[in-house]
N, C-alpha and C. Protein backbone atom coordinates (compact mmCIF):
# COMPACT_ATOMS: atom_id res chain seq x y z
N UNK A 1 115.71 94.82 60.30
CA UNK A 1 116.63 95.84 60.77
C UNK A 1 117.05 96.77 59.64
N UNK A 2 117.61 96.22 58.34
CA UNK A 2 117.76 97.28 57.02
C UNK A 2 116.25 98.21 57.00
N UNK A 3 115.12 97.85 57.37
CA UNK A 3 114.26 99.20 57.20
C UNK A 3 114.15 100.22 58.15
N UNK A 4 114.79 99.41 59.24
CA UNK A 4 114.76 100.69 60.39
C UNK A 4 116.57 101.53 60.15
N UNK A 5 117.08 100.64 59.56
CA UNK A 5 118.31 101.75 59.34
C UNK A 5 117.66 102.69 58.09
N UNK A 6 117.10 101.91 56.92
CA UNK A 6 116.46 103.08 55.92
C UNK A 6 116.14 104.09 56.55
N UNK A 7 114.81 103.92 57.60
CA UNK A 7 114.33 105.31 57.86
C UNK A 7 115.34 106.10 58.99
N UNK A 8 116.10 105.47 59.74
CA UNK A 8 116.99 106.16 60.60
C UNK A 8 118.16 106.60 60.39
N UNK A 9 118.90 106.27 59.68
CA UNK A 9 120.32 106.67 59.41
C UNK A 9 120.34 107.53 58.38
N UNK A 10 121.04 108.90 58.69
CA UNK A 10 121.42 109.89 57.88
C UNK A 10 122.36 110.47 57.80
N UNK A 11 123.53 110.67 56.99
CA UNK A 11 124.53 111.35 57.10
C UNK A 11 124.82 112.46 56.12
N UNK A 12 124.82 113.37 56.22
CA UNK A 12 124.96 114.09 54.91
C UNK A 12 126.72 114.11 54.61
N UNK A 13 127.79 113.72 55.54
CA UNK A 13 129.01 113.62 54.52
C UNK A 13 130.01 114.09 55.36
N UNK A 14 129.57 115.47 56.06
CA UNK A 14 130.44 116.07 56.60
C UNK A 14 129.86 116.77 57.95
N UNK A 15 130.25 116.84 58.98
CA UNK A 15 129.84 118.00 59.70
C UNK A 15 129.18 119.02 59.39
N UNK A 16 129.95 120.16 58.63
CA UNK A 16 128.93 121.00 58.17
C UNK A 16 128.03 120.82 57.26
N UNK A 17 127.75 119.67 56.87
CA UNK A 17 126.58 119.62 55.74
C UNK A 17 125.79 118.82 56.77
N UNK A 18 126.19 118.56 57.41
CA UNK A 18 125.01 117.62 58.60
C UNK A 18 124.75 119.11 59.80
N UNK A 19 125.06 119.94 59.96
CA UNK A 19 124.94 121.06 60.68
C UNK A 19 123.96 122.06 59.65
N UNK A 20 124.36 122.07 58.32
CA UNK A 20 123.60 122.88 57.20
C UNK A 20 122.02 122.56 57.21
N UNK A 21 122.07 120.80 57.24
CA UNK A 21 120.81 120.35 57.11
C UNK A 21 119.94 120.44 58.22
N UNK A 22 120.16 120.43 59.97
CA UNK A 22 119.70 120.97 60.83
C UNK A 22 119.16 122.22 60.53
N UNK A 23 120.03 123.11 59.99
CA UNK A 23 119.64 124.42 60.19
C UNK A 23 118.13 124.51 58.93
N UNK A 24 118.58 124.08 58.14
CA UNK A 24 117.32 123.81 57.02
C UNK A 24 116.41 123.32 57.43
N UNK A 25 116.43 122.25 58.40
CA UNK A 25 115.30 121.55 59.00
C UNK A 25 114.46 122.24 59.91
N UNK A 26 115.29 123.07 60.64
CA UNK A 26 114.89 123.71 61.44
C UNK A 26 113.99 124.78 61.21
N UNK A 27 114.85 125.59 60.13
CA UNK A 27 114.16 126.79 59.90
C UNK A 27 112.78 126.69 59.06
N UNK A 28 112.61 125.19 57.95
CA UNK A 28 111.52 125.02 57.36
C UNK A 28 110.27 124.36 57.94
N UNK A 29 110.50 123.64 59.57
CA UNK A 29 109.85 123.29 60.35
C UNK A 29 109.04 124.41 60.74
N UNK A 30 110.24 125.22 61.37
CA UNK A 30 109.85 126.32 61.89
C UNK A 30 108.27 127.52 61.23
N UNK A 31 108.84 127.30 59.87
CA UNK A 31 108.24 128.31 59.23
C UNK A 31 106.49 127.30 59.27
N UNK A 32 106.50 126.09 58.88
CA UNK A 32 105.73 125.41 58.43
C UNK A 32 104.44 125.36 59.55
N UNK A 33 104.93 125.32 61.05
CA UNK A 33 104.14 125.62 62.22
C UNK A 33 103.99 126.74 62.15
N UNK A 34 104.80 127.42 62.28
CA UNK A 34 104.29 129.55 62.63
C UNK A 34 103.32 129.85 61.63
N UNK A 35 103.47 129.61 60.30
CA UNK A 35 102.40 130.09 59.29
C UNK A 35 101.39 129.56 59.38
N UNK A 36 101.63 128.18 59.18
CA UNK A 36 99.95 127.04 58.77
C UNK A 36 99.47 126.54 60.13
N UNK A 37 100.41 125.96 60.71
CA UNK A 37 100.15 125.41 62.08
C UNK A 37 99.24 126.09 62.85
N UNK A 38 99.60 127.49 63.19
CA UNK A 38 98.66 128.17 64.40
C UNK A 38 98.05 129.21 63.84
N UNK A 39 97.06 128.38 61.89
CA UNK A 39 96.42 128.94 61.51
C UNK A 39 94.99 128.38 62.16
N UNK A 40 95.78 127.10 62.39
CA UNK A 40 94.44 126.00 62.66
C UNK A 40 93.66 126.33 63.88
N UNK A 41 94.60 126.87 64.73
CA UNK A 41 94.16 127.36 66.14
C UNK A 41 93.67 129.20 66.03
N UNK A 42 94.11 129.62 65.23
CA UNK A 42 93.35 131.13 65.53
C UNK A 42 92.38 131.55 64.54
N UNK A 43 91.89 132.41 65.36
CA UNK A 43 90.36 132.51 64.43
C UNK A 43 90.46 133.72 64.10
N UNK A 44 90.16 133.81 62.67
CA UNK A 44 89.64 135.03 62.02
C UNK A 44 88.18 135.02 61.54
N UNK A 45 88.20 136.82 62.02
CA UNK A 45 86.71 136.86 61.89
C UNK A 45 85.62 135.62 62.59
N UNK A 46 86.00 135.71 63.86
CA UNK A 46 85.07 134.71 65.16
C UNK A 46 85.39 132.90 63.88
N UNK A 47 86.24 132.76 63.23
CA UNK A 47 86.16 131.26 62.70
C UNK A 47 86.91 131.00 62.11
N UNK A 48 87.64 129.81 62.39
CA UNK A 48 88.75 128.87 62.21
C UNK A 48 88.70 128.90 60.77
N UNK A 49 90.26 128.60 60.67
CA UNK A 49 90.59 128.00 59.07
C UNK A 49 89.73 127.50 58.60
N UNK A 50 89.51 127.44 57.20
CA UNK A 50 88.61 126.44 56.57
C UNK A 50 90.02 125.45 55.63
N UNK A 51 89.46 124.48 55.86
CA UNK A 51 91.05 123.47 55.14
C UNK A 51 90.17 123.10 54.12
N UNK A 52 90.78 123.19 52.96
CA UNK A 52 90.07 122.33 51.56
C UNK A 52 90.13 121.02 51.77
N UNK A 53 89.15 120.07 50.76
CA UNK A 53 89.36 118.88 51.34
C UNK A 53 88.81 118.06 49.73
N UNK A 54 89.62 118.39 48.76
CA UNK A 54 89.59 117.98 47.29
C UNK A 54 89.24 116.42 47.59
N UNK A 55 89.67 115.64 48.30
CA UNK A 55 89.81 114.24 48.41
C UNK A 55 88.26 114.25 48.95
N UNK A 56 86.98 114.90 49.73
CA UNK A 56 86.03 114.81 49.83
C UNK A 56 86.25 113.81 50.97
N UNK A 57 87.24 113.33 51.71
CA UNK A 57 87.41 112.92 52.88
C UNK A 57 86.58 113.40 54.11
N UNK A 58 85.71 112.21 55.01
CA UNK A 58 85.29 113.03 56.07
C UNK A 58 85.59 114.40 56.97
N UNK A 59 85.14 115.33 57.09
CA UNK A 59 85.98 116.80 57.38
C UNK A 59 86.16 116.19 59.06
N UNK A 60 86.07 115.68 59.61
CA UNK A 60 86.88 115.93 60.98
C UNK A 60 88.28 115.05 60.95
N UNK A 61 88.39 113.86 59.36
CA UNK A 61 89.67 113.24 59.12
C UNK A 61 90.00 114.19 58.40
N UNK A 62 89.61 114.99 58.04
CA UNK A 62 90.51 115.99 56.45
C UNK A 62 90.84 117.37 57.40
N UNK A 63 90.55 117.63 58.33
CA UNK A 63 90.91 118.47 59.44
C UNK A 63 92.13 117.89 60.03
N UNK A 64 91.89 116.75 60.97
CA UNK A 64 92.73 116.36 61.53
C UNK A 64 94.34 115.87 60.80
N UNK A 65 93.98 115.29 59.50
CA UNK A 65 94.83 115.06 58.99
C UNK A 65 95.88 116.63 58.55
N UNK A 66 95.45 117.48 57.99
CA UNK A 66 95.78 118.84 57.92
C UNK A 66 96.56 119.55 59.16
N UNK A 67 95.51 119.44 60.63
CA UNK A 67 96.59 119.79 61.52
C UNK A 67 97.41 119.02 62.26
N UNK A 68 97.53 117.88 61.48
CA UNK A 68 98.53 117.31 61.87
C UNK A 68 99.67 116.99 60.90
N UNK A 69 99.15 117.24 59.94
CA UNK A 69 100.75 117.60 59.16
C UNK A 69 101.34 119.03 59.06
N UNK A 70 100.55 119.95 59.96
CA UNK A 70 101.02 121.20 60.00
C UNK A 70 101.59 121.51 61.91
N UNK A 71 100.96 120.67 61.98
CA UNK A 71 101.39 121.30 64.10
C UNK A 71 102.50 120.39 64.46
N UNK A 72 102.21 118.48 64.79
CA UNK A 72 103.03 117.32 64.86
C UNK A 72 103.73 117.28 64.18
N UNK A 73 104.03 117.16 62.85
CA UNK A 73 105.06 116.79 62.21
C UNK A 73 106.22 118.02 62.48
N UNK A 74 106.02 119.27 61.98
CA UNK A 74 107.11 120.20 62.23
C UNK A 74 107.75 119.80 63.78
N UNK A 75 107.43 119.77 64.45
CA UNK A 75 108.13 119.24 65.84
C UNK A 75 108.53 118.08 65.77
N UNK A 76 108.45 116.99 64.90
CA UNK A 76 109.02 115.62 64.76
C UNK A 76 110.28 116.57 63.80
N UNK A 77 110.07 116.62 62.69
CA UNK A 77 111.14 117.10 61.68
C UNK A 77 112.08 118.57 62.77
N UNK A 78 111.81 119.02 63.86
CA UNK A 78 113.18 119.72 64.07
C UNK A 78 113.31 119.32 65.35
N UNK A 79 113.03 118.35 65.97
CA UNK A 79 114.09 117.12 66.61
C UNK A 79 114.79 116.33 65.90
N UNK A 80 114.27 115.99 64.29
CA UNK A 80 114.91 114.80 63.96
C UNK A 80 114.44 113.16 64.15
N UNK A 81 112.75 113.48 64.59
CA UNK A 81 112.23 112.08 64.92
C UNK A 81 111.68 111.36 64.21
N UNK A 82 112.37 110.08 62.96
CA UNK A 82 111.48 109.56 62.22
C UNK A 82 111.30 110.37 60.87
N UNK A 83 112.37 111.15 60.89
CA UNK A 83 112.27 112.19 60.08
C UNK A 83 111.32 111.83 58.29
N UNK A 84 112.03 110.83 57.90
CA UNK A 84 111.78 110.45 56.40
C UNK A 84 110.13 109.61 57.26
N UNK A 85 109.82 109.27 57.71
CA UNK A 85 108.37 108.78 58.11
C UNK A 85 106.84 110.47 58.13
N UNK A 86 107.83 110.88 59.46
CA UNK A 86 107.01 112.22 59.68
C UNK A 86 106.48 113.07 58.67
N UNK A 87 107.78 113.26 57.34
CA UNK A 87 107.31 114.13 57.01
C UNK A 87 106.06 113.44 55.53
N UNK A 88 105.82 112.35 55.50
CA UNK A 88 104.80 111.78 54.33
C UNK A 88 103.34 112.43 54.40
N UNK A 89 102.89 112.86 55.77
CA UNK A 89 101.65 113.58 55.50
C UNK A 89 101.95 114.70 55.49
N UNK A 90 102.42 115.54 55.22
CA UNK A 90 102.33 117.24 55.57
C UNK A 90 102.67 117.09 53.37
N UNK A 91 104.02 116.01 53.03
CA UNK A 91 103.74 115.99 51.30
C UNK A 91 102.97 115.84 51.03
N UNK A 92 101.80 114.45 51.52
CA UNK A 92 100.92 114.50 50.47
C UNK A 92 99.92 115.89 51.14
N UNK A 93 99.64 117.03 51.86
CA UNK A 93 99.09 117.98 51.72
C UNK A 93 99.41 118.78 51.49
N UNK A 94 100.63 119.19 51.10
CA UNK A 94 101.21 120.17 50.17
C UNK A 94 101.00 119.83 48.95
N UNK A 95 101.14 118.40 48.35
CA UNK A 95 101.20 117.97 46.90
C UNK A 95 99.85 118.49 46.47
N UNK A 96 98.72 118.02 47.20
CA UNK A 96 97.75 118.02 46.79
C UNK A 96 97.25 119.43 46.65
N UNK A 97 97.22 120.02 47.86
CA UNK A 97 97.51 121.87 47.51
C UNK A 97 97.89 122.32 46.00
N UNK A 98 98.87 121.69 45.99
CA UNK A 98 99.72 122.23 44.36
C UNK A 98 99.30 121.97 43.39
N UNK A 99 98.78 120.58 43.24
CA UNK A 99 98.32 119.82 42.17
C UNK A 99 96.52 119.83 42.16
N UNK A 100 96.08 119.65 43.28
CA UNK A 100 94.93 120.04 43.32
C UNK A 100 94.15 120.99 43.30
N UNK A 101 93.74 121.45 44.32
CA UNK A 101 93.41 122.73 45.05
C UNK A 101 93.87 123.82 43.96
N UNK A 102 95.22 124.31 43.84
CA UNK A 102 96.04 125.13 43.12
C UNK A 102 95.95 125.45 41.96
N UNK A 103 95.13 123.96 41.27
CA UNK A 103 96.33 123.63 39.91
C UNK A 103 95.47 125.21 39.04
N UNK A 104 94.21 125.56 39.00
CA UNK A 104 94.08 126.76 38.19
C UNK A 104 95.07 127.85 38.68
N UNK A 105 95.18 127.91 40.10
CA UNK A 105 95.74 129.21 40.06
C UNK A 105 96.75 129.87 39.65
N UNK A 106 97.48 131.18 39.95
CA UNK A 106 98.91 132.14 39.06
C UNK A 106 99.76 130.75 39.60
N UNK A 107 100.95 131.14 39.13
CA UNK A 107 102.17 130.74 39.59
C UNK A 107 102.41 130.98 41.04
N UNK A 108 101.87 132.85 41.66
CA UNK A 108 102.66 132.94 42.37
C UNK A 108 101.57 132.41 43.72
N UNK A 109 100.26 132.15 43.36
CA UNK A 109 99.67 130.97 44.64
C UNK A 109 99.90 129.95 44.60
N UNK A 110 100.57 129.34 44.01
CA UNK A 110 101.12 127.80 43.48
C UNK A 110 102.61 127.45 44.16
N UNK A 111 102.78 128.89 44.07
CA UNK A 111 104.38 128.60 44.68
C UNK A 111 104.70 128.09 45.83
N UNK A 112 104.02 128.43 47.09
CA UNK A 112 104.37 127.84 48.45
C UNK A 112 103.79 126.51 48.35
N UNK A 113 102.56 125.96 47.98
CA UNK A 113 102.71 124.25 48.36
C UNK A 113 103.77 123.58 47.66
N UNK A 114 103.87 124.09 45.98
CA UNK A 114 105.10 123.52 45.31
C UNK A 114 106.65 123.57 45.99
N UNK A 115 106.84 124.67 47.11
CA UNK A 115 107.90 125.05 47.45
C UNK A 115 107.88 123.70 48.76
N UNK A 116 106.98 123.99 49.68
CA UNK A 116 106.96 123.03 50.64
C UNK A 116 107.10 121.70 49.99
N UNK A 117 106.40 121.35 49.33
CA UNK A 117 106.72 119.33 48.91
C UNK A 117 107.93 119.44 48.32
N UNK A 118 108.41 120.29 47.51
CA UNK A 118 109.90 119.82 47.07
C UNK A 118 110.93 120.19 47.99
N UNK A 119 110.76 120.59 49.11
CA UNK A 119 111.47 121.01 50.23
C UNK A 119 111.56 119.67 51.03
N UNK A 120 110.27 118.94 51.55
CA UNK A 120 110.05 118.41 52.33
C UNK A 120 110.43 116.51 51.17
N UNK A 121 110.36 117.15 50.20
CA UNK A 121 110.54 116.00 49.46
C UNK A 121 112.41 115.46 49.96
N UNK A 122 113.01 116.76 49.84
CA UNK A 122 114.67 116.75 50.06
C UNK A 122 114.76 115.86 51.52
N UNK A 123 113.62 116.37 52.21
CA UNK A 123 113.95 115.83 54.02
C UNK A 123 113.76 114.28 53.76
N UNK A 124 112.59 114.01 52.71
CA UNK A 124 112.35 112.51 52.62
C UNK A 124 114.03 111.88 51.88
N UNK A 125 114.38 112.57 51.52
CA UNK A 125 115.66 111.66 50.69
C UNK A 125 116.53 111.78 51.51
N UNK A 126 117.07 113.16 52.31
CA UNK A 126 117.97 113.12 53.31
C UNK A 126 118.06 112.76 54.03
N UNK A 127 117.08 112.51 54.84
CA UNK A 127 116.60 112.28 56.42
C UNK A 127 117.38 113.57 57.12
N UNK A 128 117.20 113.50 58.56
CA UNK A 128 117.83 114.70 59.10
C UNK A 128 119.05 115.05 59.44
N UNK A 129 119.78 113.96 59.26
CA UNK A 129 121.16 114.26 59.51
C UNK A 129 121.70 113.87 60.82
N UNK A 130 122.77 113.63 60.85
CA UNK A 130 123.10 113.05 62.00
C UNK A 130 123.21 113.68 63.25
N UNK A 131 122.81 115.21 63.36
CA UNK A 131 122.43 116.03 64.56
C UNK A 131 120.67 116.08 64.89
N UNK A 132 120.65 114.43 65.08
CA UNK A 132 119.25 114.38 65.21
C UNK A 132 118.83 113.03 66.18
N UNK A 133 117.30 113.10 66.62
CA UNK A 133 117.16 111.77 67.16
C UNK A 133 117.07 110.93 66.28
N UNK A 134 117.41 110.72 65.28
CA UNK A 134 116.97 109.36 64.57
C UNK A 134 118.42 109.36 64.76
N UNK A 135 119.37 109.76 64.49
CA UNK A 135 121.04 109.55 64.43
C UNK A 135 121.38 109.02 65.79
N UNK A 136 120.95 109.82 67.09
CA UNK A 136 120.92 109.41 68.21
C UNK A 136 120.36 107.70 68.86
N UNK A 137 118.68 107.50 68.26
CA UNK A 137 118.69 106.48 68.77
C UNK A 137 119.61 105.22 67.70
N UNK A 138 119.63 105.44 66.87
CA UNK A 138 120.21 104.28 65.85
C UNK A 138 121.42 104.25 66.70
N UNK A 139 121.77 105.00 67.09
CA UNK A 139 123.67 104.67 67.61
C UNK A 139 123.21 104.22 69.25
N UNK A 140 121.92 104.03 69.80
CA UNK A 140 121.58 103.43 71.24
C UNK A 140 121.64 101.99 70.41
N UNK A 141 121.13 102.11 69.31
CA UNK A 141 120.69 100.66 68.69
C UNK A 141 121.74 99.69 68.51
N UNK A 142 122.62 100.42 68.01
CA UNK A 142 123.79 99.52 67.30
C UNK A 142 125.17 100.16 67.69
N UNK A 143 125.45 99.92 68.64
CA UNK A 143 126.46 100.10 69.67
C UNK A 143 128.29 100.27 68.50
């Protein structure tokens, strides 16, 4: 039961810092699907994204894994579902973006995966806050 309160219980302190962190959650969910998410689905120039795949992972797991830390998870993270669970694959494909993929490039192509994992890194330490389903079911849980 202490690991399911680990990953479920979040409070940031106060109301508005548990209302702040929604809105953060929300809006970086948000962004994380609209940009990358329904890159996976539209085609430029008659053909889909090409996703790097540094790890040399089978490409229909190095695909899938990709749109699914870009489509699923953002909709787990702005409900609030599992939050500190959800968001572990979309880090390690941002990390790896940054550190991998990235690591020759400027600063300023480096900046959004670095921006996303240390963003998404905060959601892993915060969890979502108590305007969320993980706050919701834990309090079905433990009356």
């Amino acid at each position: 039961m202490e690991i399911f309160n680990f990953i479920f219980f979040s409070d940031a302190g106060s109301p508005f810092n548990n209302a702040a962190l929604l809105v953060f959650r929300v809006l970086v969910a948000q962004q994380l699907f609209r940009v990358h998410g329904m890159k996976k689905f539209r085609l430029q120039n008659g053909q889909r994204e090409v996703v790097p795949n540094p790890l040399h992972l089978p490409e229909k797991l190095n695909g899938l894994v990709a749109t699914f830390a870009d489509t699923v998870v953002p909709i787990l993270i702005i409900a609030g579902f599992a939050t500190r669970l959800a968001v572990l694959p979309t880090i390690g494909v941002t990390a790896i973006g940054y550190l991998v993929v990235h690591r020759n490039d400027s600063a300023e192509v480096r900046d959004v995966p670095f921006m996303y994992t240390i963003t998404l890194l905060l959601l892993l330490a915060l969890g979502a806050g108590t305007y969320s389903l993980d706050n919701y079911i834990l309090n079905l849980l433990n009356p």
